[in-house]
C-alpha atoms as a PDB file:
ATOM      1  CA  UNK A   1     109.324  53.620 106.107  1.00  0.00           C
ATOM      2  CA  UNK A   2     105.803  53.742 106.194  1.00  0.00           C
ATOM      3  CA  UNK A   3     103.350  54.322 103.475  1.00  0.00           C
ATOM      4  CA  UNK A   4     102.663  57.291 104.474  1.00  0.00           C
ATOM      5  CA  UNK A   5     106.121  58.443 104.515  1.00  0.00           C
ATOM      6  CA  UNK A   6     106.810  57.222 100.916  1.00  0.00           C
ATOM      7  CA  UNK A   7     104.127  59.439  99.364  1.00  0.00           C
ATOM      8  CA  UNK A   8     104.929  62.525 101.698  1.00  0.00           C
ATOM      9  CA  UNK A   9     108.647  61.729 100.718  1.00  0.00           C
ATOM     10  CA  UNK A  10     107.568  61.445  96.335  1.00  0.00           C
ATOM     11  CA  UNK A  11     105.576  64.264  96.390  1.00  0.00           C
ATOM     12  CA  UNK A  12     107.947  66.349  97.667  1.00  0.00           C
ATOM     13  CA  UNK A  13     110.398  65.319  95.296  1.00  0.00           C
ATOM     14  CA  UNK A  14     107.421  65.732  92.285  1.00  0.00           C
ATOM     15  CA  UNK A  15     107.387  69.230  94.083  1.00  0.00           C
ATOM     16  CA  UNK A  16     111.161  70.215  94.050  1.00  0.00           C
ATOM     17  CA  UNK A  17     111.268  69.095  90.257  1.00  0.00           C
ATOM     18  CA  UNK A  18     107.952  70.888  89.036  1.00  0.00           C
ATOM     19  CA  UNK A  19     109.773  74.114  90.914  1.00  0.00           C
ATOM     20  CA  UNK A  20     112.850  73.738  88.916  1.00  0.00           C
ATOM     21  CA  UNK A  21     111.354  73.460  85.308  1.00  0.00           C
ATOM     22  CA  UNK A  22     109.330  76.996  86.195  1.00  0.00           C
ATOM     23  CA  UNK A  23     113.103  78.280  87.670  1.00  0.00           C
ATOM     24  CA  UNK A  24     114.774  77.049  84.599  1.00  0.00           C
ATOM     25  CA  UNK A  25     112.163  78.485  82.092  1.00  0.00           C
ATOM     26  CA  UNK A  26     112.142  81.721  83.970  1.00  0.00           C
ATOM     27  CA  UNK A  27     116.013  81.771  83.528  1.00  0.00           C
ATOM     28  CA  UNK A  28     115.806  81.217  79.973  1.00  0.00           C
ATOM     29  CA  UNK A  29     114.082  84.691  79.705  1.00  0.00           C
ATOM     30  CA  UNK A  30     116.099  87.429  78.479  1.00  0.00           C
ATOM     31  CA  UNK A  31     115.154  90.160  81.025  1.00  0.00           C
ATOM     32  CA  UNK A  32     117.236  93.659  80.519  1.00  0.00           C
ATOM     33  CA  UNK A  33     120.101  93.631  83.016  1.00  0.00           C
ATOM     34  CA  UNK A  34     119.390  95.784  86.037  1.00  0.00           C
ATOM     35  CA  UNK A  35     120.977  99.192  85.932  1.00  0.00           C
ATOM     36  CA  UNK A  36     122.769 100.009  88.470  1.00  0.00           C
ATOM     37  CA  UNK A  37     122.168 102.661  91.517  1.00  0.00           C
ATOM     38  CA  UNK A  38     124.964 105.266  90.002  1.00  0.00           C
ATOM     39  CA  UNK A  39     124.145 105.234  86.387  1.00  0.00           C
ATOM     40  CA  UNK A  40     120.673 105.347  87.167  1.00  0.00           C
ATOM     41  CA  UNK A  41     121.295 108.910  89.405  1.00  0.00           C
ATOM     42  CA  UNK A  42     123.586 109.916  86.990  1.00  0.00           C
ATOM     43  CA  UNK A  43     120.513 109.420  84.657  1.00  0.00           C
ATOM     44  CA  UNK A  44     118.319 111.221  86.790  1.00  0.00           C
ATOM     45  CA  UNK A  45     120.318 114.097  87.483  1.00  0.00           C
ATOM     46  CA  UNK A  46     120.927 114.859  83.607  1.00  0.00           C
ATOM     47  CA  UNK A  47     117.223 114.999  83.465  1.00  0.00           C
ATOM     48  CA  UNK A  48     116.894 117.428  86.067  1.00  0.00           C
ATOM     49  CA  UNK A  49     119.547 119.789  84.515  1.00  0.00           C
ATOM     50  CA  UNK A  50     117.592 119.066  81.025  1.00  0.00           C
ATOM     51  CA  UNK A  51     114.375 120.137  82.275  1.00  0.00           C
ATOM     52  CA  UNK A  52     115.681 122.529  84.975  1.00  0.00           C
ATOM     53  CA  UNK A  53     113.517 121.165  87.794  1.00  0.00           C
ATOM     54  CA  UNK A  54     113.675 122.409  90.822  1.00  0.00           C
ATOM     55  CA  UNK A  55     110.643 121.143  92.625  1.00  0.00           C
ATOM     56  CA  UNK A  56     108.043 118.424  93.124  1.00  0.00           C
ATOM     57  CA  UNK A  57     106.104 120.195  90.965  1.00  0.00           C
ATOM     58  CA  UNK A  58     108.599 119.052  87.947  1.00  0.00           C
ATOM     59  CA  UNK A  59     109.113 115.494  88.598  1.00  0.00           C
ATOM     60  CA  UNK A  60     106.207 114.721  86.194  1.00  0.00           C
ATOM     61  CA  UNK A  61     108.478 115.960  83.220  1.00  0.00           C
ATOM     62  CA  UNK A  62     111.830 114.702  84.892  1.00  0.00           C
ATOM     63  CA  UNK A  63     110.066 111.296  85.428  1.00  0.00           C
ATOM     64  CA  UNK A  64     109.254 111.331  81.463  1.00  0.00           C
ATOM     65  CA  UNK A  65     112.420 111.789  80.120  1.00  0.00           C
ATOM     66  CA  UNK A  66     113.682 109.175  82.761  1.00  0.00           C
ATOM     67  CA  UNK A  67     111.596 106.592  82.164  1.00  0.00           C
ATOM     68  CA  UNK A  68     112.448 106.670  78.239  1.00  0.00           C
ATOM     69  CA  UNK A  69     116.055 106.642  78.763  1.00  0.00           C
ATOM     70  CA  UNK A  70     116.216 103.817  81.230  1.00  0.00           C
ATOM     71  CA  UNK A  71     113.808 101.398  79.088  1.00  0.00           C
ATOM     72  CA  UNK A  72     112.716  98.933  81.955  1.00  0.00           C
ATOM     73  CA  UNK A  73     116.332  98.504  82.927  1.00  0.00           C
ATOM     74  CA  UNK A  74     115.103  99.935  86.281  1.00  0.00           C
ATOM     75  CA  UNK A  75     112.147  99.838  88.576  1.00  0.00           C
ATOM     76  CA  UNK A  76     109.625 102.326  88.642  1.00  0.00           C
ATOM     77  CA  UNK A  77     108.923 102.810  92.311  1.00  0.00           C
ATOM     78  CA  UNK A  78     112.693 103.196  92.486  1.00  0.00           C
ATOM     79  CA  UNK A  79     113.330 106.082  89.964  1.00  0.00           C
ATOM     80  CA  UNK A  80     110.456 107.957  91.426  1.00  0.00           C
ATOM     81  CA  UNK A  81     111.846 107.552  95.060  1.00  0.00           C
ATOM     82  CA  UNK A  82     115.422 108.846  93.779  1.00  0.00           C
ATOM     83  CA  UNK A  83     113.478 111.643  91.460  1.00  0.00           C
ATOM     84  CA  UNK A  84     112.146 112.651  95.098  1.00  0.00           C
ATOM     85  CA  UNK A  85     115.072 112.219  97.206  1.00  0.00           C
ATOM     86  CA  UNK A  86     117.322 114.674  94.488  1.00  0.00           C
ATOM     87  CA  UNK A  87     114.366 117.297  93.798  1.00  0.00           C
ATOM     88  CA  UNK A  88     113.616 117.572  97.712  1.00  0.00           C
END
């Protein structure tokens, strides 16, 4: 093995280590657990009935109510895509 090789070879080692201390400590974060795609429409529909929204032009106060009740247990860009796809 050449020189070369050797270093090529220990930094990618240095590399696959330095990765798995920032995988480890990311772990070690207690993130919510993901809700999942049922409770979150069954969510989303008992804001609808609550605010009796029938249109796009109530998805700012559906949204709202939404957003409080799932407390970052689900994605934004997601609620608001199934807030569309039930109010269209």
């Amino acid at each position: 093995m050449s020189l070369l090789e050797k270093i090529n070879t220990d930094l990618k080692v240095a590399m696959k280590a330095k990765h798995a201390e920032k995988l480890s400590a990311l772990r070690a974060i207690n993130l919510p657990e993901q809700m999942s795609d049922d409770e979150l429409t069954a969510i989303i529909q008992s804001a609808i009935n609550e605010t009796g929204a029938s249109s796009m032009k109530d998805m700012g106060k559906v949204m709202g109510i939404v957003n409080k009740k799932v407390a970052g247990k689900a994605e934004g860009k997601i609620i608001a895509q199934k807030v569309k796809s039930l109010l269209a």
